[in-house]
N, C-alpha and C. Protein backbone atom coordinates (compact mmCIF):
# COMPACT_ATOMS: atom_id res chain seq x y z
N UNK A 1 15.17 2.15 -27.37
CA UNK A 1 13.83 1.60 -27.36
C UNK A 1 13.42 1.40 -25.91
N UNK A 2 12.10 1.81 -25.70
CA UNK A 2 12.04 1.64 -24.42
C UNK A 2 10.49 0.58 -24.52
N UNK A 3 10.47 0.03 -23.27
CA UNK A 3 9.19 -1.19 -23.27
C UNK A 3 8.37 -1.00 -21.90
N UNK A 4 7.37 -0.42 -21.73
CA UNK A 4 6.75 -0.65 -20.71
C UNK A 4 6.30 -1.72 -20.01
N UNK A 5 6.50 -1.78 -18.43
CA UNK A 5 6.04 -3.17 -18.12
C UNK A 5 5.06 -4.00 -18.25
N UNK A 6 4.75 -4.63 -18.34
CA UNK A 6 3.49 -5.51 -18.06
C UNK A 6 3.23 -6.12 -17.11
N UNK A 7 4.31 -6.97 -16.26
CA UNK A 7 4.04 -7.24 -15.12
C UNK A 7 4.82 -6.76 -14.07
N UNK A 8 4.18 -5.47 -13.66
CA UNK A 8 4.69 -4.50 -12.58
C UNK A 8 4.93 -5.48 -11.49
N UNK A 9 5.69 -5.16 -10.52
CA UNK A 9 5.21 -5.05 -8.90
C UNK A 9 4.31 -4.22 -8.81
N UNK A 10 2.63 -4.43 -8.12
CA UNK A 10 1.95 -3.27 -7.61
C UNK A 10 1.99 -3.21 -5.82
N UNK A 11 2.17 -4.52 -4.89
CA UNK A 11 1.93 -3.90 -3.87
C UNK A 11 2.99 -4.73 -3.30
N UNK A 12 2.97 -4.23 -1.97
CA UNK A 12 4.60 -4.98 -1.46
C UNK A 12 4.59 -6.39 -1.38
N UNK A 13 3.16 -6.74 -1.11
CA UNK A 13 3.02 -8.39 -0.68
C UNK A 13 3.57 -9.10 -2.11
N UNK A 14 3.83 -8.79 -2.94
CA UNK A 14 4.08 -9.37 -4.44
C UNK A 14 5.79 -9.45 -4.44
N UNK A 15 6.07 -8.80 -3.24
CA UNK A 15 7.73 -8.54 -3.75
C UNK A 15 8.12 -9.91 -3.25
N UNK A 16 9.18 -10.76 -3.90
CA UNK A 16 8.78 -12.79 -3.43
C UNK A 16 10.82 -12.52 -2.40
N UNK A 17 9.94 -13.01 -1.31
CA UNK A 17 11.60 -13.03 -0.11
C UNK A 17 11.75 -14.72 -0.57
N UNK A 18 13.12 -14.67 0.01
CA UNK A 18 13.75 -16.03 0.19
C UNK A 18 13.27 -16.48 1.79
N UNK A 19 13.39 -17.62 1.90
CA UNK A 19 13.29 -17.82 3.11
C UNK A 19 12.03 -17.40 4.15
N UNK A 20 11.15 -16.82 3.91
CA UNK A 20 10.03 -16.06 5.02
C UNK A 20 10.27 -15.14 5.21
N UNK A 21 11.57 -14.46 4.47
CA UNK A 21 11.52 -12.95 5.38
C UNK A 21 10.79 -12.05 4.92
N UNK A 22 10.17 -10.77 5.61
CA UNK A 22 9.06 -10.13 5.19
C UNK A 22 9.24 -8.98 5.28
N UNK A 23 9.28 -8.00 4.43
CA UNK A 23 9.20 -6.44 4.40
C UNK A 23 8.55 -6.11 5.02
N UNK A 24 8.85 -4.71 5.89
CA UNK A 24 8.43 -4.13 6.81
C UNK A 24 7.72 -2.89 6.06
N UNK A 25 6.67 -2.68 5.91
CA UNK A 25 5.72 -1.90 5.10
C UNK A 25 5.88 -0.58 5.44
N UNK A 26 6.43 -0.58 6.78
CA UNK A 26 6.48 0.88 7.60
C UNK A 26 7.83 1.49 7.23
N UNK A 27 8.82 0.57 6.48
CA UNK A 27 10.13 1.12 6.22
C UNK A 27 10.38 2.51 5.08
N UNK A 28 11.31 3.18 5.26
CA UNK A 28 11.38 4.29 4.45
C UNK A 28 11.03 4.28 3.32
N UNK A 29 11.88 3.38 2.96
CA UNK A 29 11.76 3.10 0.95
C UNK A 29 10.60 2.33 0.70
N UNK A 30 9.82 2.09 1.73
CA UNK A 30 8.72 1.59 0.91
C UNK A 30 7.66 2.88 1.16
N UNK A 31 7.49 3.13 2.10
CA UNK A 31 6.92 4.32 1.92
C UNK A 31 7.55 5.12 1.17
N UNK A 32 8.32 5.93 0.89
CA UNK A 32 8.66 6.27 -0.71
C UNK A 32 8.02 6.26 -1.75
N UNK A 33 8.56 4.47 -1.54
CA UNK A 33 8.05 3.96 -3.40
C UNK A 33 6.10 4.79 -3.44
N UNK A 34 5.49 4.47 -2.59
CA UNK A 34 4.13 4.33 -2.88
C UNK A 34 3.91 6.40 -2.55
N UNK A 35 4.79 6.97 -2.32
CA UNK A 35 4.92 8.59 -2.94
C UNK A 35 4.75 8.81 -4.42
N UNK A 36 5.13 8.20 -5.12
CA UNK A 36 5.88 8.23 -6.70
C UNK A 36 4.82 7.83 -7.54
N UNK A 37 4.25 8.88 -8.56
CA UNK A 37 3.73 8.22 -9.07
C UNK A 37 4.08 7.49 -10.42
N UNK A 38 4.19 6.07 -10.12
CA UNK A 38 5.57 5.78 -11.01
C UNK A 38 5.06 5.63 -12.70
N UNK A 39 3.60 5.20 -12.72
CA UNK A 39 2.82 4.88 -13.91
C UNK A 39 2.73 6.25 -14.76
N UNK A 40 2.35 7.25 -14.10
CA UNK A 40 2.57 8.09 -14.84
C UNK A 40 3.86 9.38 -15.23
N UNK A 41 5.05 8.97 -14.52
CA UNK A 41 6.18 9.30 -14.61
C UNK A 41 6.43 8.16 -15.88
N UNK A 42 6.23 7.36 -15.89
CA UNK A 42 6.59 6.08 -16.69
C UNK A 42 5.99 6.57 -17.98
N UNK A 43 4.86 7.06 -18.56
CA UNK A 43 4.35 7.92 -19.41
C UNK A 43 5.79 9.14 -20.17
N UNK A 44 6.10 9.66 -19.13
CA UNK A 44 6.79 10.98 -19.57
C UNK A 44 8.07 10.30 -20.43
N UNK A 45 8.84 9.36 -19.35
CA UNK A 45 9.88 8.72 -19.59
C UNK A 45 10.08 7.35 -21.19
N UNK A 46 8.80 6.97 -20.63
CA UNK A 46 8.86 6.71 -22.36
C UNK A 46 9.14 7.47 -23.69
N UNK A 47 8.64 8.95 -23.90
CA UNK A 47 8.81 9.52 -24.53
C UNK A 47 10.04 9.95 -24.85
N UNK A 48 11.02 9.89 -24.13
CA UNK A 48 12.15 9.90 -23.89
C UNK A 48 12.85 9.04 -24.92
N UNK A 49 12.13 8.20 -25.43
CA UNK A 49 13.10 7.20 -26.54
C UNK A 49 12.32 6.65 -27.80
N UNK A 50 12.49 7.60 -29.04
CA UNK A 50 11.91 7.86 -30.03
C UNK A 50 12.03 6.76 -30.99
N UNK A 51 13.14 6.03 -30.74
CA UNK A 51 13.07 4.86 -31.34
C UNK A 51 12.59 3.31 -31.30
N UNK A 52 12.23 2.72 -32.15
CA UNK A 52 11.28 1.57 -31.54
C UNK A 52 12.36 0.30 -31.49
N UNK A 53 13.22 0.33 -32.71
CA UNK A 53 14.53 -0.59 -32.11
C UNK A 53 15.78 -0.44 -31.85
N UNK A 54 16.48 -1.75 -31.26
CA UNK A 54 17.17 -1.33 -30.37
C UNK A 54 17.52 -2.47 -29.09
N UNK A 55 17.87 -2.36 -28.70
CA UNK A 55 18.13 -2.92 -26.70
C UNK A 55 16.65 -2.18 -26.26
N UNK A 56 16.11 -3.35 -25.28
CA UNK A 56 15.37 -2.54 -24.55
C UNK A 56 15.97 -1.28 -23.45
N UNK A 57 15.29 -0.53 -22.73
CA UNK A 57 16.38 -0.04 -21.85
C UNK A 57 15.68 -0.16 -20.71
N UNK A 58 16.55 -0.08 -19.60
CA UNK A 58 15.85 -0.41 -17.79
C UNK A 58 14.65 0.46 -17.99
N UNK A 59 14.02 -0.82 -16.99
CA UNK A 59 12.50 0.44 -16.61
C UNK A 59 13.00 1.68 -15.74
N UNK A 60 11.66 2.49 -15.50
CA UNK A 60 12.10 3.86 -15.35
C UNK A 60 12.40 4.17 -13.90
N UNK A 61 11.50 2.87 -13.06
CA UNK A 61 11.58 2.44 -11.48
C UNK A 61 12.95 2.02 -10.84
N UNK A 62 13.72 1.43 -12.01
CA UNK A 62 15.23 1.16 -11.94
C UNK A 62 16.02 2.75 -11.95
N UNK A 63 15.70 2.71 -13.12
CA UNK A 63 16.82 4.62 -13.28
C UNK A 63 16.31 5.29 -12.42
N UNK A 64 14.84 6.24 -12.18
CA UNK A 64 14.94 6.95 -11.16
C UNK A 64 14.96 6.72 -9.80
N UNK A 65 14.63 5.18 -9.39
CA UNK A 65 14.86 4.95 -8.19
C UNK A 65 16.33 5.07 -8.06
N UNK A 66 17.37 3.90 -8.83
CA UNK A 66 18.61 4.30 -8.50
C UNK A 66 19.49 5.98 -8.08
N UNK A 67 18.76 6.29 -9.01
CA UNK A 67 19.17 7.77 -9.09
C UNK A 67 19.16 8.50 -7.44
N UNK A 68 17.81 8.41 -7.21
CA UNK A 68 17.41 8.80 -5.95
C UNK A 68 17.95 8.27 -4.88
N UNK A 69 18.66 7.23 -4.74
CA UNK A 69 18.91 6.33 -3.35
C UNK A 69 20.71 6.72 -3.93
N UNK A 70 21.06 6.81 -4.77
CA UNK A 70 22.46 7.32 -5.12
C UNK A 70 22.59 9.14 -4.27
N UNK A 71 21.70 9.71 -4.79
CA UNK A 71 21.59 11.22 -4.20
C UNK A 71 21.42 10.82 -2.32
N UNK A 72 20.57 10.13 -2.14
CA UNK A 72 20.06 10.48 -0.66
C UNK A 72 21.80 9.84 0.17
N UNK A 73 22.06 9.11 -0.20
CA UNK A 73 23.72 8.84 0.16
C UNK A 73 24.91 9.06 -0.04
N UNK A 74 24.85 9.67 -1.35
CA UNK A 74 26.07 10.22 -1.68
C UNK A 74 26.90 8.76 -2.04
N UNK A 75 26.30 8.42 -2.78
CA UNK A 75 27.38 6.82 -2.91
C UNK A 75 28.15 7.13 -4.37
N UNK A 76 28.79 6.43 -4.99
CA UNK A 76 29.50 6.68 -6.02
C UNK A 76 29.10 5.64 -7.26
N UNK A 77 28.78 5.91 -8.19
CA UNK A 77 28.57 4.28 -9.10
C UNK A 77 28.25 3.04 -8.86
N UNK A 78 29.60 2.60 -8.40
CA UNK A 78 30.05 0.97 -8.45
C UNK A 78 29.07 0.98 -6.55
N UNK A 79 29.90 1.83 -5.52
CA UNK A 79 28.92 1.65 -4.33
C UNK A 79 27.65 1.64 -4.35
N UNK A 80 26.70 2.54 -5.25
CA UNK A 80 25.22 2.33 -5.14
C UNK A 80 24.76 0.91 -5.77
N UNK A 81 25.65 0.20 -6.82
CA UNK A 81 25.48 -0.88 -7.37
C UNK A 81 25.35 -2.03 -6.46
N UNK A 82 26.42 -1.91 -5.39
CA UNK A 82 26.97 -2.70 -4.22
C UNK A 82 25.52 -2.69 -3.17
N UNK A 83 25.36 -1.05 -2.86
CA UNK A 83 24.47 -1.25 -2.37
C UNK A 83 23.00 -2.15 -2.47
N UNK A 84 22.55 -1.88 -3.64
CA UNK A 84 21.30 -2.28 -3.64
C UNK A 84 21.12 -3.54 -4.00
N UNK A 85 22.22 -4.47 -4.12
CA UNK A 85 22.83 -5.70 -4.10
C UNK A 85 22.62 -6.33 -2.96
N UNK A 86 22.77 -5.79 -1.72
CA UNK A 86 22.55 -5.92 -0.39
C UNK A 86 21.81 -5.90 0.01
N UNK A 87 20.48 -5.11 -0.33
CA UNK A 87 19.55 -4.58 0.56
C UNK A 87 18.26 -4.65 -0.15
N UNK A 88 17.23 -5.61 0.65
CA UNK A 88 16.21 -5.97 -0.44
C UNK A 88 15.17 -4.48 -0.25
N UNK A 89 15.21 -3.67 0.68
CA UNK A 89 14.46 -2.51 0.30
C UNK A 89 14.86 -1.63 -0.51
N UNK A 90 16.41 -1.69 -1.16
CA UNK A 90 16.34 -0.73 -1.91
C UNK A 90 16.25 -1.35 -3.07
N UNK A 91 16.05 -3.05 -3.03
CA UNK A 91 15.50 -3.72 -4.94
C UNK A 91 13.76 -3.28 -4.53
N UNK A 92 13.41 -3.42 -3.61
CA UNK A 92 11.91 -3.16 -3.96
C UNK A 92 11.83 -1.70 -4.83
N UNK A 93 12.63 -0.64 -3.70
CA UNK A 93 12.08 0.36 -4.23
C UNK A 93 12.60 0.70 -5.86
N UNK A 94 13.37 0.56 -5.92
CA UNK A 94 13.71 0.14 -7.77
C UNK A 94 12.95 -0.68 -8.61
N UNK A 95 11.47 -1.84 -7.66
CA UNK A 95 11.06 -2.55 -8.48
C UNK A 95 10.94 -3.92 -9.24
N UNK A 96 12.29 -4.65 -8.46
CA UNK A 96 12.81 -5.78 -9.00
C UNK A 96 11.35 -6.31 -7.93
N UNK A 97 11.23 -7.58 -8.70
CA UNK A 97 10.12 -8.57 -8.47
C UNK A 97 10.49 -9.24 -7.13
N UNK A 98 11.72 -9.26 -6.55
CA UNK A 98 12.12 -9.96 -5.23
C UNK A 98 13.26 -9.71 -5.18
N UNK A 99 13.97 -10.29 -4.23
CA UNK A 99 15.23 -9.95 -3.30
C UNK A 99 16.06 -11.20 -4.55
N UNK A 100 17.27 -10.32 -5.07
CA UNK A 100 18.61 -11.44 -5.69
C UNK A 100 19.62 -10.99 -5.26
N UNK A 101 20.27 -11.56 -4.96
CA UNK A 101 21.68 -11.55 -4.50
C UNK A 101 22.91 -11.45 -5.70
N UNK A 102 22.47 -10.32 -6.42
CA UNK A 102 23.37 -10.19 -7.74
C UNK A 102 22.89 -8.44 -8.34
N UNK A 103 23.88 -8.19 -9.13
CA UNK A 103 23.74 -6.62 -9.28
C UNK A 103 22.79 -6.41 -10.28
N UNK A 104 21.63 -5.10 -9.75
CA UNK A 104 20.17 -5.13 -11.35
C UNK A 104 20.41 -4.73 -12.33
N UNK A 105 21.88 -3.86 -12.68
CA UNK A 105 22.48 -3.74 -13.55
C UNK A 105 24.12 -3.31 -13.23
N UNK A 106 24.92 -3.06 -14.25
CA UNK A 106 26.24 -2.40 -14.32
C UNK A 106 25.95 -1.40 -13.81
N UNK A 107 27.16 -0.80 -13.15
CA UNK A 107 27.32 0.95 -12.66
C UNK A 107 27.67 1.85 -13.53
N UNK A 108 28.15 1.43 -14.58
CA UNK A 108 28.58 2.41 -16.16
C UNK A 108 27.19 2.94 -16.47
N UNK A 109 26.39 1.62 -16.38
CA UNK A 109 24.74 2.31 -16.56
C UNK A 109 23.95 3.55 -16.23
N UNK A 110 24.66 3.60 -14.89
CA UNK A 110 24.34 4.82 -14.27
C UNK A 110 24.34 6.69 -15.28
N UNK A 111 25.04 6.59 -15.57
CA UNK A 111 25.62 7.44 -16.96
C UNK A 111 24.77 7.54 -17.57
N UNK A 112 23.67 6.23 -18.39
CA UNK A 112 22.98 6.55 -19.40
C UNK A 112 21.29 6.96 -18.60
N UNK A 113 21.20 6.12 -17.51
CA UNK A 113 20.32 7.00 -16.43
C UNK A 113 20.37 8.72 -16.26
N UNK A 114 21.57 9.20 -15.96
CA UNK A 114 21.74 10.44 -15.96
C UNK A 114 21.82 11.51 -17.02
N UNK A 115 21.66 10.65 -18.55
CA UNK A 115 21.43 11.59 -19.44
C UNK A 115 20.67 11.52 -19.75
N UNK A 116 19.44 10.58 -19.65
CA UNK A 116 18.04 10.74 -19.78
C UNK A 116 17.30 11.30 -18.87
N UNK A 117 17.43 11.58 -17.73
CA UNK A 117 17.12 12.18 -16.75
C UNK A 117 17.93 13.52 -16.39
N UNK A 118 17.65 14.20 -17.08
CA UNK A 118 18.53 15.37 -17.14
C UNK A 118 16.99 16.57 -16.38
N UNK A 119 18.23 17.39 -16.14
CA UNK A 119 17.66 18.13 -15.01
C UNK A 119 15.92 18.71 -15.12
N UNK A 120 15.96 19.07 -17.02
CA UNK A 120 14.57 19.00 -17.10
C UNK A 120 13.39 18.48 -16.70
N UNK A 121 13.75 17.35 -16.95
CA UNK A 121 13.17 16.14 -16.99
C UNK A 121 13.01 15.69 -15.75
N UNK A 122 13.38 15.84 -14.12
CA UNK A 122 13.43 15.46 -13.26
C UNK A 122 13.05 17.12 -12.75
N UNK A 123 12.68 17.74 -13.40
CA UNK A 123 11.83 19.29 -12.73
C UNK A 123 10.36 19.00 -13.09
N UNK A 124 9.67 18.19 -14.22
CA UNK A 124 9.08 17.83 -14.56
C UNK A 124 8.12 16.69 -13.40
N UNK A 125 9.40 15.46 -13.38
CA UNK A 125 8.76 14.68 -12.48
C UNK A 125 8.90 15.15 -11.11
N UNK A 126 9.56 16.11 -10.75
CA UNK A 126 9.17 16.30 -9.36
C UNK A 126 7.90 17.22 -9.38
N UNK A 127 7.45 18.11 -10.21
CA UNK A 127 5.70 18.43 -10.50
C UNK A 127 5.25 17.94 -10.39
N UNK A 128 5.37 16.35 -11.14
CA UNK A 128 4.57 14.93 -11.23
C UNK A 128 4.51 14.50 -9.35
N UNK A 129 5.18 14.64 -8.34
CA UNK A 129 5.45 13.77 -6.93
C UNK A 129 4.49 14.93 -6.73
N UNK A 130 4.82 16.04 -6.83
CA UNK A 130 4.39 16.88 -5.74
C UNK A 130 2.94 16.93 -5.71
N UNK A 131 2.45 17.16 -7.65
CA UNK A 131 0.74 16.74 -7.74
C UNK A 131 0.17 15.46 -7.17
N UNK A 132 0.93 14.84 -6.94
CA UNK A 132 0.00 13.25 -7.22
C UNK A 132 0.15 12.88 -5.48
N UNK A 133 1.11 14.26 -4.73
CA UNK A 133 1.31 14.21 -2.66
C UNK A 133 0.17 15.25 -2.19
N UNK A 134 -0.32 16.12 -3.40
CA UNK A 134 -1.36 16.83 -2.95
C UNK A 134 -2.60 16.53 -1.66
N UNK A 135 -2.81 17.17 -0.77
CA UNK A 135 -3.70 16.40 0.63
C UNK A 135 -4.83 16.91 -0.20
N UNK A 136 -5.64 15.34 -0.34
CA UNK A 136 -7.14 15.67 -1.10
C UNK A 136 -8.28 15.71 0.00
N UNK A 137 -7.59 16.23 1.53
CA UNK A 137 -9.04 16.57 2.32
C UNK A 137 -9.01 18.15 2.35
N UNK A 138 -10.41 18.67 2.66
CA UNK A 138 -10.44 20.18 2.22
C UNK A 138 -10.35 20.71 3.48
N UNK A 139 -9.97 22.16 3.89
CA UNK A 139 -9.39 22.41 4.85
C UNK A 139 -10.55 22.52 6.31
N UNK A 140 -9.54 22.32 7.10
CA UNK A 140 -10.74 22.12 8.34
C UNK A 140 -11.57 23.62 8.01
N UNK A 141 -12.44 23.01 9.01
CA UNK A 141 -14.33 24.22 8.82
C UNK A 141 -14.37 25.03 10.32
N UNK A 142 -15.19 25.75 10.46
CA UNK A 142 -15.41 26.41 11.73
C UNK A 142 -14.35 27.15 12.35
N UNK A 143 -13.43 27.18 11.52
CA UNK A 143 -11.75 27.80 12.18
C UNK A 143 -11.54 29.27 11.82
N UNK A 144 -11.91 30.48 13.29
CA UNK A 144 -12.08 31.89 12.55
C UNK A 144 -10.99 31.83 12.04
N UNK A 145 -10.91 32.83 10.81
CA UNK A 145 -9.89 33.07 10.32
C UNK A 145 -9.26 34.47 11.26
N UNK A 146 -7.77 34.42 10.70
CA UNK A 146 -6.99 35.42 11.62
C UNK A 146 -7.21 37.03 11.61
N UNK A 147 -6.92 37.44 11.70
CA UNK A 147 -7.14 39.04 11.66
C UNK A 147 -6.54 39.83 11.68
N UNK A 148 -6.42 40.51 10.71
CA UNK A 148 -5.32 41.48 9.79
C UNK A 148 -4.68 42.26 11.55
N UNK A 149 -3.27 42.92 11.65
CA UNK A 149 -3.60 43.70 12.78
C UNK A 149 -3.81 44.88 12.21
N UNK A 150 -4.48 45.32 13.31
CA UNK A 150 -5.42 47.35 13.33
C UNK A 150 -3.77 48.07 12.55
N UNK A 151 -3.93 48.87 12.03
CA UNK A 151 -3.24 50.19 11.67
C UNK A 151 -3.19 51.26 11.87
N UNK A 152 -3.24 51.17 13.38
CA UNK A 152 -3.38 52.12 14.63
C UNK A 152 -1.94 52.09 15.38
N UNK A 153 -1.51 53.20 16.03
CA UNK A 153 0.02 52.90 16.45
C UNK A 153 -0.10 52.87 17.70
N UNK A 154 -1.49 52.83 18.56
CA UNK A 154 -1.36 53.04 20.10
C UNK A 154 -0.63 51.52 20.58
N UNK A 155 0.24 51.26 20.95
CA UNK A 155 0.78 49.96 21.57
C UNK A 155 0.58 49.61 22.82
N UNK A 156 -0.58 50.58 23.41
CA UNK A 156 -1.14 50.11 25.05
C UNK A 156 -2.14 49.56 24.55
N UNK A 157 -2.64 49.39 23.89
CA UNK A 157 -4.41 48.76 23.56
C UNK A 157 -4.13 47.13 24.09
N UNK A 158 -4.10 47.10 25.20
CA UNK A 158 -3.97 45.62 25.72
C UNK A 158 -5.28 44.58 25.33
N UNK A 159 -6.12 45.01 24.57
CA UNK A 159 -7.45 43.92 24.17
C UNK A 159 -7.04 43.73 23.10
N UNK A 160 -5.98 44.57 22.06
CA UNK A 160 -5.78 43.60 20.93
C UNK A 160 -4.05 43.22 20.83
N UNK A 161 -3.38 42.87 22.21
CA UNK A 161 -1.70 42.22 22.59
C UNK A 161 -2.33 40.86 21.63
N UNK A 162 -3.22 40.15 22.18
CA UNK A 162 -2.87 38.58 22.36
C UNK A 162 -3.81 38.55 21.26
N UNK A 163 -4.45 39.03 20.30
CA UNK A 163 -4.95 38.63 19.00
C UNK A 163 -4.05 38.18 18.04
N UNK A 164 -4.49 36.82 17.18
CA UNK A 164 -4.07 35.61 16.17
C UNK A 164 -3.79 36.73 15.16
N UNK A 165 -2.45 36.55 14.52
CA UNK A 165 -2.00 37.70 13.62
C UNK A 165 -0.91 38.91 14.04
N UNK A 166 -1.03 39.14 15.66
CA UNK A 166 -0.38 40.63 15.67
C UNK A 166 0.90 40.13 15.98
N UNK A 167 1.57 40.84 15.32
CA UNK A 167 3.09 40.95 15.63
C UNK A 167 3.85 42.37 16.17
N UNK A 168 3.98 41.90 16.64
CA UNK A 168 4.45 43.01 17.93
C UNK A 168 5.34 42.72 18.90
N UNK A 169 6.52 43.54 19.01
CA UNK A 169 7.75 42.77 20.02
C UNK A 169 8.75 42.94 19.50
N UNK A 170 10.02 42.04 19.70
CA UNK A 170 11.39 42.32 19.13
C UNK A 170 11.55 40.96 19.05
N UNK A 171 11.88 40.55 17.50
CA UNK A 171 12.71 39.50 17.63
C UNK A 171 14.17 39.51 17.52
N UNK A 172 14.89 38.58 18.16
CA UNK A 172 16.37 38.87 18.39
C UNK A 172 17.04 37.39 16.95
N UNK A 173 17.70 37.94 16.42
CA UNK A 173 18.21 36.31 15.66
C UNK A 173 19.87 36.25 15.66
N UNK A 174 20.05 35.51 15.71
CA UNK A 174 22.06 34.94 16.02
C UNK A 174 22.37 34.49 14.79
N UNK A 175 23.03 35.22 14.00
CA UNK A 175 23.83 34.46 12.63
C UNK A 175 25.34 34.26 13.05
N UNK A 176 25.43 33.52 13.95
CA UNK A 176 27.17 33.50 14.12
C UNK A 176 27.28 32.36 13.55
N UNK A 177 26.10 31.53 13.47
CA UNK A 177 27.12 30.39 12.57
C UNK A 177 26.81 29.94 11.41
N UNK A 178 25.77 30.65 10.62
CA UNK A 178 25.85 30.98 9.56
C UNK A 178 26.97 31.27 9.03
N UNK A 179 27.00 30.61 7.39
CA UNK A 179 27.74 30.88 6.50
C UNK A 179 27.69 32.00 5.89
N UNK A 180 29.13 32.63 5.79
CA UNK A 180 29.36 33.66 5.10
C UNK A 180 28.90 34.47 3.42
């Protein structure tokens, strides 16, 4: 069974610190989080659980965030658990309402994250990041466009060397340390 939130985190100022301390807005994972579009990934992921009872199961900001901060480190289970235990930017970016000093779930959990999020399903939502990173300004104006080069073989025509487009020359490339 799955339950959509009702009372999200929507912006960082909502995430509640202990003490005065204050998220740095400019930090990775928060820029991240606000990449994602999590409301409507949250759509897909519901569908994901056909049954109405049951255990609720983690929101979807928990599983795929974990997921993601597990990949970008290479941590193992129980370590990404550890981690984000520690580190109040990586509970934001998962979603938790503020900084606790206790684990947002078990690391066995992780498991049932990864079979709902199966590779489909995360080809899907990365369609979902990539539409919703789309640059909605239209492309600069007044900019000639480039120009095919001539299909002429004279290679002295020195008025069209330095025209946008021609390729012409030798490039040299080094694969020595390239993999085999």
């Amino acid at each position: 069974m799955y339950k959509k939130i009702q009372n999200r985190q929507a912006e960082l100022t909502d995430f509640n610190q202990p003490l005065g301390f204050k998220i740095n807005p400019l930090n990775r994972w928060v820029i991240k989080a606000s990449t994602i579009p999590w409301d409507a990934i949250e759509e897909r992921y519901a569908s994901l659980f056909p049954s109405h009872t049951g255990p609720a199961a983690k929101p979807l900001r928990m599983a795929l965030g974990s997921l993601l901060i597990q990949k970008k480190y290479g941590l193992s289970d129980r370590e990404l658990v550890e981690e984000i235990k520690e580190n109040p930017y990586l509970q934001f970016f998962i979603g938790l309402p503020g900084y606790r000093d206790e684990a947002p779930f078990v690391p066995s959990l992780l498991v049932e994250f990864r079979k709902r999020l199966n590779e489909k399903v995360l080809a899907e939502i990365n369609e979902m990041i990539i539409d919703f990173n789309k640059p909605t300004d239209p492309p600069p104006k007044g900019g000639k466009p480039l120009e095919k080069p001539s299909s002429s073989d004279d290679s002295s025509d020195s008025s069209s060397k330095d025209q946008p487009g021609d390729n012409r020359g030798t490039l040299i490339v080094d694969a020595t340390c390239a993999p085999s």
